[in-house]
C-alpha atoms as a PDB file:
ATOM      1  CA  UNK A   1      16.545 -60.181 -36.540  1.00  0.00           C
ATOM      2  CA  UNK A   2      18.866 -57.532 -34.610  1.00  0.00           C
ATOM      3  CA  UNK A   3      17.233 -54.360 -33.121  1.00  0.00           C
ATOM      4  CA  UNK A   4      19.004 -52.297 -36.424  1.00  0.00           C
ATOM      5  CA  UNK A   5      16.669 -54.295 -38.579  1.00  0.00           C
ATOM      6  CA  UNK A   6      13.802 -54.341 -36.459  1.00  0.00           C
ATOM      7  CA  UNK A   7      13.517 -49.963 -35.834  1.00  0.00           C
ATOM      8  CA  UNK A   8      14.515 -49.899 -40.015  1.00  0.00           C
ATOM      9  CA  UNK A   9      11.504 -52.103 -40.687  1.00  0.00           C
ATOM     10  CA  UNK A  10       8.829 -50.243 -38.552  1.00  0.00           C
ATOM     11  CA  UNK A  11       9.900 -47.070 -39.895  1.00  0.00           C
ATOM     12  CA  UNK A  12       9.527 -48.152 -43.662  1.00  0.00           C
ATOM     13  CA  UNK A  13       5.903 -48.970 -42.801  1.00  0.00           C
ATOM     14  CA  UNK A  14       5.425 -45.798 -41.092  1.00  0.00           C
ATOM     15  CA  UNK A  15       6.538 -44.015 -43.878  1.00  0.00           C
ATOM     16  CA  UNK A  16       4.044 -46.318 -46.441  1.00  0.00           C
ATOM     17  CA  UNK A  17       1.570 -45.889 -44.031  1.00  0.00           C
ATOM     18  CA  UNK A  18       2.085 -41.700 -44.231  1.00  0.00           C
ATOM     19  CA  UNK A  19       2.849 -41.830 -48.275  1.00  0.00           C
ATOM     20  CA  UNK A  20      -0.605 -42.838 -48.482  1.00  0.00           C
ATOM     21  CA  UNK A  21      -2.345 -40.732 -46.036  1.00  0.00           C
ATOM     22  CA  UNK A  22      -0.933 -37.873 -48.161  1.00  0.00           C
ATOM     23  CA  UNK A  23      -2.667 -38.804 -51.318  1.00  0.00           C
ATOM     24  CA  UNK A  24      -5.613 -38.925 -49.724  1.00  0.00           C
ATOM     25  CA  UNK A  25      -8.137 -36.073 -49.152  1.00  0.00           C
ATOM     26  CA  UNK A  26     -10.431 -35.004 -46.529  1.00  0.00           C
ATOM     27  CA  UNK A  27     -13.768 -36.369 -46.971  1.00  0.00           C
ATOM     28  CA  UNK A  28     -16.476 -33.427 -46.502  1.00  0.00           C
ATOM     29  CA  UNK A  29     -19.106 -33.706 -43.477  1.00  0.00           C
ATOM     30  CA  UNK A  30     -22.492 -32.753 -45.022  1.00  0.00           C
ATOM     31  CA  UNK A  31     -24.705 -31.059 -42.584  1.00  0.00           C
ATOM     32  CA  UNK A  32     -28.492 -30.763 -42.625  1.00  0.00           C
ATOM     33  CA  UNK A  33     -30.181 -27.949 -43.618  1.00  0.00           C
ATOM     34  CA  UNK A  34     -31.880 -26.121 -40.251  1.00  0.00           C
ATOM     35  CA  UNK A  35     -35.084 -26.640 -39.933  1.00  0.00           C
ATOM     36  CA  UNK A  36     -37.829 -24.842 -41.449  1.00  0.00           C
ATOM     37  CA  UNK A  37     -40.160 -23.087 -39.097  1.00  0.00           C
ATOM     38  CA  UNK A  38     -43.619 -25.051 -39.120  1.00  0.00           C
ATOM     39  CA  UNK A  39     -47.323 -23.445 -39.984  1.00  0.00           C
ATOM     40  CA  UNK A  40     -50.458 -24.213 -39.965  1.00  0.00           C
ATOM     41  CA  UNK A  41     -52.336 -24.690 -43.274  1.00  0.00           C
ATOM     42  CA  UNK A  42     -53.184 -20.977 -44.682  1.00  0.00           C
ATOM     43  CA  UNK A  43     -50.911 -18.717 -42.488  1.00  0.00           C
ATOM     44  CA  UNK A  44     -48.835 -16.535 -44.314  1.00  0.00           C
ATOM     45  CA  UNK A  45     -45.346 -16.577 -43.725  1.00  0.00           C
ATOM     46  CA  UNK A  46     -44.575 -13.669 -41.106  1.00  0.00           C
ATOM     47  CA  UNK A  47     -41.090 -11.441 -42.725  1.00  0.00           C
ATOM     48  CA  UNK A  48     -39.490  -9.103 -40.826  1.00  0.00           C
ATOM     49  CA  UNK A  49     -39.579  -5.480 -41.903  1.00  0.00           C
ATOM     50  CA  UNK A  50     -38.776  -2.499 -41.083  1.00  0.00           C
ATOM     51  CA  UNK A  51     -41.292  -0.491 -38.236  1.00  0.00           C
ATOM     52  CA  UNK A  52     -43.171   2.694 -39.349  1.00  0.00           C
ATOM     53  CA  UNK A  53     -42.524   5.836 -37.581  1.00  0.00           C
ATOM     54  CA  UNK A  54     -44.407   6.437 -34.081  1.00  0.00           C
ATOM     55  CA  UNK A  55     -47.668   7.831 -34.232  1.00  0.00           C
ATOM     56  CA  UNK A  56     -50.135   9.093 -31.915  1.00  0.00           C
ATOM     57  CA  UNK A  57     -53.503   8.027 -34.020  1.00  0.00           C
ATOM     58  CA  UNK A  58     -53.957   5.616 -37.122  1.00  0.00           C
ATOM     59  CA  UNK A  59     -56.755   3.265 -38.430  1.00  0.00           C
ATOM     60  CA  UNK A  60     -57.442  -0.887 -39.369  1.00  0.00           C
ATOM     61  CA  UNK A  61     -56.527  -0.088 -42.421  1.00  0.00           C
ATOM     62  CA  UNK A  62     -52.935   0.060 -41.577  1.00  0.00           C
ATOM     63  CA  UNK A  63     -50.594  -3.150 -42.035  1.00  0.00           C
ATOM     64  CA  UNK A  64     -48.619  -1.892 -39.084  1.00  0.00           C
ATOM     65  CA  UNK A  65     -49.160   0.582 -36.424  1.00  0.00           C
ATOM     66  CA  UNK A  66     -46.791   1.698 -33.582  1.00  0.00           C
ATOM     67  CA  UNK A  67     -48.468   4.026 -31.313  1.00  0.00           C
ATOM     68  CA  UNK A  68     -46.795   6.612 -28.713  1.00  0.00           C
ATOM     69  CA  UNK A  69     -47.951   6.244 -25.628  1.00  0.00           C
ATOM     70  CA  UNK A  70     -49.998   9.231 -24.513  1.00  0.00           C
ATOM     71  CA  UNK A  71     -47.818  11.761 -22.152  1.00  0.00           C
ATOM     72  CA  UNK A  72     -49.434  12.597 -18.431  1.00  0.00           C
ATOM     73  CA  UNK A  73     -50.652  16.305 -19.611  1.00  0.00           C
ATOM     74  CA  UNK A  74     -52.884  14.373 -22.478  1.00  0.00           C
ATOM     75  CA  UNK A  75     -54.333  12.075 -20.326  1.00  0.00           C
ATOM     76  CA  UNK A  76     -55.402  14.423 -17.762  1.00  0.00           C
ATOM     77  CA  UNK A  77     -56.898  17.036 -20.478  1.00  0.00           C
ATOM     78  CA  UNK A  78     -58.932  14.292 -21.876  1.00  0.00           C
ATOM     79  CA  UNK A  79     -60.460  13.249 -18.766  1.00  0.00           C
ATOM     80  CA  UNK A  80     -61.404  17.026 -18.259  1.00  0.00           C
ATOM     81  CA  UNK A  81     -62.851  16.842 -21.549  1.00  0.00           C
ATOM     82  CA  UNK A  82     -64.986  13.704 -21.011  1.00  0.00           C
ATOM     83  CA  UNK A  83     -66.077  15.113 -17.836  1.00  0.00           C
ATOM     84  CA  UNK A  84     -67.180  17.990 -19.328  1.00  0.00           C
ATOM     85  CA  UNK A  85     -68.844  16.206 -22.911  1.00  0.00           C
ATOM     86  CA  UNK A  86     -70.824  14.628 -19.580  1.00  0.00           C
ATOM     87  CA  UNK A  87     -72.201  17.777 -18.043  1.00  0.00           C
ATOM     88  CA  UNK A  88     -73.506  18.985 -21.298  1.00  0.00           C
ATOM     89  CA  UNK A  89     -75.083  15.738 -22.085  1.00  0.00           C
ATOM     90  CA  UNK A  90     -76.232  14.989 -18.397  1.00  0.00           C
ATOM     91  CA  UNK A  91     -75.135  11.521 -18.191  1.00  0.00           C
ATOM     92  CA  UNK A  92     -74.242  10.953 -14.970  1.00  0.00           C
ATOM     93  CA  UNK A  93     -73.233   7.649 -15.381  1.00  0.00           C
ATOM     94  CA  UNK A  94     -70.382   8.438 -17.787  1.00  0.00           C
ATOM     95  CA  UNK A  95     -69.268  11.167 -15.433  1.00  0.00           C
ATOM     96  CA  UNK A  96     -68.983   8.784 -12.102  1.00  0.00           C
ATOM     97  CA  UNK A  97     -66.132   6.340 -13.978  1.00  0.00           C
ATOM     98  CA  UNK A  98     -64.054  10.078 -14.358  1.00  0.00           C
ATOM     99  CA  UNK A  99     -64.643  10.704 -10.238  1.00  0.00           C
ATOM    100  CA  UNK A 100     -62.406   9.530  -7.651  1.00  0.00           C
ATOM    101  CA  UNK A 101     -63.901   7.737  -4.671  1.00  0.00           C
ATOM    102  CA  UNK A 102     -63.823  10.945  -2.605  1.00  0.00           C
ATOM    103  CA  UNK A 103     -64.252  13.637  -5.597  1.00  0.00           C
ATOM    104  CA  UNK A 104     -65.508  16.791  -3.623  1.00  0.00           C
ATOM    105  CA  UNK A 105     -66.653  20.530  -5.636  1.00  0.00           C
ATOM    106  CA  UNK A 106     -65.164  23.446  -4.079  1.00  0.00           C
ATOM    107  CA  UNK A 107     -67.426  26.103  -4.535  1.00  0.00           C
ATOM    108  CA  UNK A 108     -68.677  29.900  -2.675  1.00  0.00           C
ATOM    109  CA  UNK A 109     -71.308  27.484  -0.792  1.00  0.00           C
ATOM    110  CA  UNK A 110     -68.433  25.075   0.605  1.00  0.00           C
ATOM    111  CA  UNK A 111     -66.954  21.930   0.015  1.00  0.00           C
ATOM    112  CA  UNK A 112     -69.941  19.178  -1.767  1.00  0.00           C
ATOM    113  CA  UNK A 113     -69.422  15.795  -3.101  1.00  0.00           C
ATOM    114  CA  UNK A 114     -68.752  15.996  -6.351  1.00  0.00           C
ATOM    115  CA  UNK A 115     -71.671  13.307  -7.338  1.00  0.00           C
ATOM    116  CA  UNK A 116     -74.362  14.705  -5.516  1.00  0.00           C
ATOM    117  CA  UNK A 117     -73.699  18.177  -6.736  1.00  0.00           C
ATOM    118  CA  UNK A 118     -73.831  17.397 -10.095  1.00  0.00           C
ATOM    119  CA  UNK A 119     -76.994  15.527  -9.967  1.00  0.00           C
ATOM    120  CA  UNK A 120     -78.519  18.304  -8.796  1.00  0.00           C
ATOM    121  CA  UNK A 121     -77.315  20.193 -10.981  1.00  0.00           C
ATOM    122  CA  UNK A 122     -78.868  18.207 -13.610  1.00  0.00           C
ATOM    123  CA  UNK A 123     -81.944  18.215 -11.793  1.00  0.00           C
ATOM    124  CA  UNK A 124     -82.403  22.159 -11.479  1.00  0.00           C
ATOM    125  CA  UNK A 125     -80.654  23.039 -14.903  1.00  0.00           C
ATOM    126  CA  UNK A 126     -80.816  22.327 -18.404  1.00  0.00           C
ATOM    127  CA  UNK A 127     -77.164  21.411 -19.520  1.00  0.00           C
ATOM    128  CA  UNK A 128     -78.319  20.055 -22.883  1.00  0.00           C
ATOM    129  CA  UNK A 129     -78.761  23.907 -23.864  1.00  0.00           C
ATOM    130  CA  UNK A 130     -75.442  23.707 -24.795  1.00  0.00           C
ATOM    131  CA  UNK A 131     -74.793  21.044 -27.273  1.00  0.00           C
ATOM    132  CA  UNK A 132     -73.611  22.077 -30.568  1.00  0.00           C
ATOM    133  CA  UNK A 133     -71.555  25.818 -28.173  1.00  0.00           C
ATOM    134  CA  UNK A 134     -68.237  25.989 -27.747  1.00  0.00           C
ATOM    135  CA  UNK A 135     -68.014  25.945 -24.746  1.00  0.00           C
ATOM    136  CA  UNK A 136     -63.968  26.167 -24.419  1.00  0.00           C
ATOM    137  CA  UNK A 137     -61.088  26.152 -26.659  1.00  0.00           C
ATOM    138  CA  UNK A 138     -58.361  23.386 -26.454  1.00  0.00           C
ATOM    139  CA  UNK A 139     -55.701  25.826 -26.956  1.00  0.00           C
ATOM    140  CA  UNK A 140     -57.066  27.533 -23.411  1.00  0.00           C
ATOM    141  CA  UNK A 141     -56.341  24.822 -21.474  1.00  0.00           C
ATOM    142  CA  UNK A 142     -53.646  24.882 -19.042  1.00  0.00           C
ATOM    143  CA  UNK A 143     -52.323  22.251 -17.578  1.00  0.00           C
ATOM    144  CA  UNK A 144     -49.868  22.233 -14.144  1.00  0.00           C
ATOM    145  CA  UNK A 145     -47.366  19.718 -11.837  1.00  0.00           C
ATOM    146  CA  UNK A 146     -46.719  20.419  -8.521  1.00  0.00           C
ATOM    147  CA  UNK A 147     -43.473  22.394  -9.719  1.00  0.00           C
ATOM    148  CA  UNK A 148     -44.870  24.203 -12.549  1.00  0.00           C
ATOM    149  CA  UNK A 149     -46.882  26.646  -9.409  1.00  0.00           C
ATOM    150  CA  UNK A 150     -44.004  28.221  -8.191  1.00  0.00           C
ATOM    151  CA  UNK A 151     -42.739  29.753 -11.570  1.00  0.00           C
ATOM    152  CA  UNK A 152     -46.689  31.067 -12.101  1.00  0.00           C
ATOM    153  CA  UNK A 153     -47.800  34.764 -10.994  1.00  0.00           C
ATOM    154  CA  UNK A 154     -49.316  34.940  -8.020  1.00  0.00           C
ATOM    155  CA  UNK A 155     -52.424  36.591  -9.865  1.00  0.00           C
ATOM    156  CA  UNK A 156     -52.504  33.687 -12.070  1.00  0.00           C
ATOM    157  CA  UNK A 157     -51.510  30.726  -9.537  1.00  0.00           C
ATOM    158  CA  UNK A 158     -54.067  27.835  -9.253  1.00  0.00           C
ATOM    159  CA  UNK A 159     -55.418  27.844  -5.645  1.00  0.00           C
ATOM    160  CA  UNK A 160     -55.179  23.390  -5.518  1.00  0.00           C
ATOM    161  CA  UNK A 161     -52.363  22.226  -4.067  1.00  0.00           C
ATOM    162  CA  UNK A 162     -50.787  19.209  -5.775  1.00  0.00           C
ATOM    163  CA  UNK A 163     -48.799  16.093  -4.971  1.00  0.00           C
ATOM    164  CA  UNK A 164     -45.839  15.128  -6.753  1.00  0.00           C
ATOM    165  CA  UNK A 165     -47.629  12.553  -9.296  1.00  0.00           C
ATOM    166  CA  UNK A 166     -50.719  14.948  -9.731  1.00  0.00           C
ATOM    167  CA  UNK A 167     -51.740  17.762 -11.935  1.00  0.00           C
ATOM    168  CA  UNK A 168     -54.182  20.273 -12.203  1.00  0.00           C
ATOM    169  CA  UNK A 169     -56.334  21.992 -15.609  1.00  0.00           C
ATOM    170  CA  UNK A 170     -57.587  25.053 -15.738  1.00  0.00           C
ATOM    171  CA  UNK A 171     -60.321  25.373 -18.193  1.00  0.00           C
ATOM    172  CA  UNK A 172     -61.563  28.716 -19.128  1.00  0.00           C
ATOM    173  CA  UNK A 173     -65.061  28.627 -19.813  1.00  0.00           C
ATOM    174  CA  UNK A 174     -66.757  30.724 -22.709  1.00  0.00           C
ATOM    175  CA  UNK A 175     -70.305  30.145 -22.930  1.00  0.00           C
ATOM    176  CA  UNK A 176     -71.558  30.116 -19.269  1.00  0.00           C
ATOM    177  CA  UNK A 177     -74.382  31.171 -19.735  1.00  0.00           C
ATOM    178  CA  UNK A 178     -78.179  30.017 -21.455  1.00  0.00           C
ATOM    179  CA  UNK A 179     -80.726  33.342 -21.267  1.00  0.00           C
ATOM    180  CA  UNK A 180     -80.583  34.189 -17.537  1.00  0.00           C
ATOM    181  CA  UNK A 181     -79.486  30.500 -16.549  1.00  0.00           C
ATOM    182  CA  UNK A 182     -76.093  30.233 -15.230  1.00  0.00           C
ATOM    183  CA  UNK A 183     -74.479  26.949 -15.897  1.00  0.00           C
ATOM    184  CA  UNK A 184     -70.599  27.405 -15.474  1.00  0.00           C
ATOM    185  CA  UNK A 185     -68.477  29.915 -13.321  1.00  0.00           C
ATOM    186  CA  UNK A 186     -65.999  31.615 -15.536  1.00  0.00           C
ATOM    187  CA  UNK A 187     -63.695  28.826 -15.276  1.00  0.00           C
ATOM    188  CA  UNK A 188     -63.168  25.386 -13.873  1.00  0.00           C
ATOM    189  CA  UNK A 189     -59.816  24.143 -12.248  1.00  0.00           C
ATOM    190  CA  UNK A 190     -59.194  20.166 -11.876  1.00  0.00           C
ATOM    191  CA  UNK A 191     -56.960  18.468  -9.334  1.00  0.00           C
ATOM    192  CA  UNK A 192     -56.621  15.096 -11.185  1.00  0.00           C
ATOM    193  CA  UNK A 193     -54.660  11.929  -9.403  1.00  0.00           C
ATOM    194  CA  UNK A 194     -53.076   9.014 -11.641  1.00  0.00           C
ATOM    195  CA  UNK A 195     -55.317   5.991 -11.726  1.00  0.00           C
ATOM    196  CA  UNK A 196     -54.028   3.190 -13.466  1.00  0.00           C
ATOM    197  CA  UNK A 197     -53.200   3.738 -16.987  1.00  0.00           C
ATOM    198  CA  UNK A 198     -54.841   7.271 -16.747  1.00  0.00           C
ATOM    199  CA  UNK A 199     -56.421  10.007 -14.323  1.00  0.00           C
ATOM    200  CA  UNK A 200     -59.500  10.775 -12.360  1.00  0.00           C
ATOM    201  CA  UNK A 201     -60.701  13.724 -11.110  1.00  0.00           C
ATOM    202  CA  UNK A 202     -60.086  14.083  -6.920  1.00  0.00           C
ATOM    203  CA  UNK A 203     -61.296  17.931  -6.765  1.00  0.00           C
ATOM    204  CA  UNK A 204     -63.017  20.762  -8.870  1.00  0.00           C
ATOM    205  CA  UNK A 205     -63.252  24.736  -7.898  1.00  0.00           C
ATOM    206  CA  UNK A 206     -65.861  26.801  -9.565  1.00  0.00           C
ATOM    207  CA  UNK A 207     -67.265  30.237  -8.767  1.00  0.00           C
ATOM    208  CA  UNK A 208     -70.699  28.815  -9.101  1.00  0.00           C
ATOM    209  CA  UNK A 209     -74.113  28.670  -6.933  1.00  0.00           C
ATOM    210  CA  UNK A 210     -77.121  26.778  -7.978  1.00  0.00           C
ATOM    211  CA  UNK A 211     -79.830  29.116  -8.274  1.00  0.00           C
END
């Protein structure tokens, strides 16, 4: 056979061999289904919804709960008011956890560790007089940074000097008084430092003198 016949011949079967490649169609690749998340017997299946709004308070009853984290001025006013639920129910031992280490009372009489001057406060006077008194007003609290002092009149200017990360509440006191005992001085100012996920109290000034 010469070449001519020979290149005629293989392209005939080429073009069978495409002819019926043409008629043919492309055969579908099934995939599996993905797999479906396992469980244990009993657990609901978790579906994703939408989050509630941020709030600052809510109960067990809720199905979902996103809290706000408390700000640095909340967390220092309520371990001034702890401190103080403490004094009028003379339990020492839920005041210490609220004391730094080296928690000092600056008072008329001098500088006193804060501990030892409240026991004996406790010891000389009756702080459980004034359970059920109000004996401040949340809205009277004031609370300070270390830049807030500048932009306060001098008449009005907390005496504590603060760091950078601590802040200071003033807490006017309105019943200071039981008969002719003296329990508070008009107010109380707090230096509080940050302490983990909170504050304790490093220093307290009060115009008071035990009797």
């Amino acid at each position: 056979m010469s070449r001519g016949s020979k290149r005629f011949s293989a392209a005939l079967v080429a073009l069978g061999l495409c002819s019926g490649c043409a008629g043919e169609r492309p055969t579908a690749v099934a995939h599996p289904p993905p797999p479906v998340p396992r469980r244990a017997p009993g657990v609901a299946e978790l579906r994703s919804e939408a989050l509630p709004e941020v709030a600052r308070a809510g109960n067990s009853r809720d199905q979902w709960l996103v809290l706000q984290t408390p700000g640095a001025s909340r967390l220092a006013r309520d371990a001034v008011r702890d401190f103080l639920r403490a004094a009028v129910n003379e339990t020492l031992e839920r005041m210490d956890p609220l004391l730094a280490p080296q928690a000092f009372v600056n008072t008329p009489s001098g500088r006193q560790p804060a501990r030892a001057f409240w026991q004996s406060r406790f010891t000389v006077l009756d702080y459980t007089e004034l359970r059920g008194q109000l004996l401040y007003r949340d809205a009277d609290l004031e609370t300070f940074r270390a830049e807030d002092l500048a932009r306060v009149p001098s008449t009005r200017r907390p005496s504590i000097e603060l760091a950078a990360d601590e802040l200071a509440v003033r807490v006017p006191i309105r019943v200071a008084w039981t008969g002719r005992a003296r329990l508070f001085g008009d107010e109380l100012l707090f230096r509080l430092q940050p302490t983990g996920a909170g504050y304790e109290i490093s220093e307290i000034e009060e115009d008071f003198r035990l009797p």
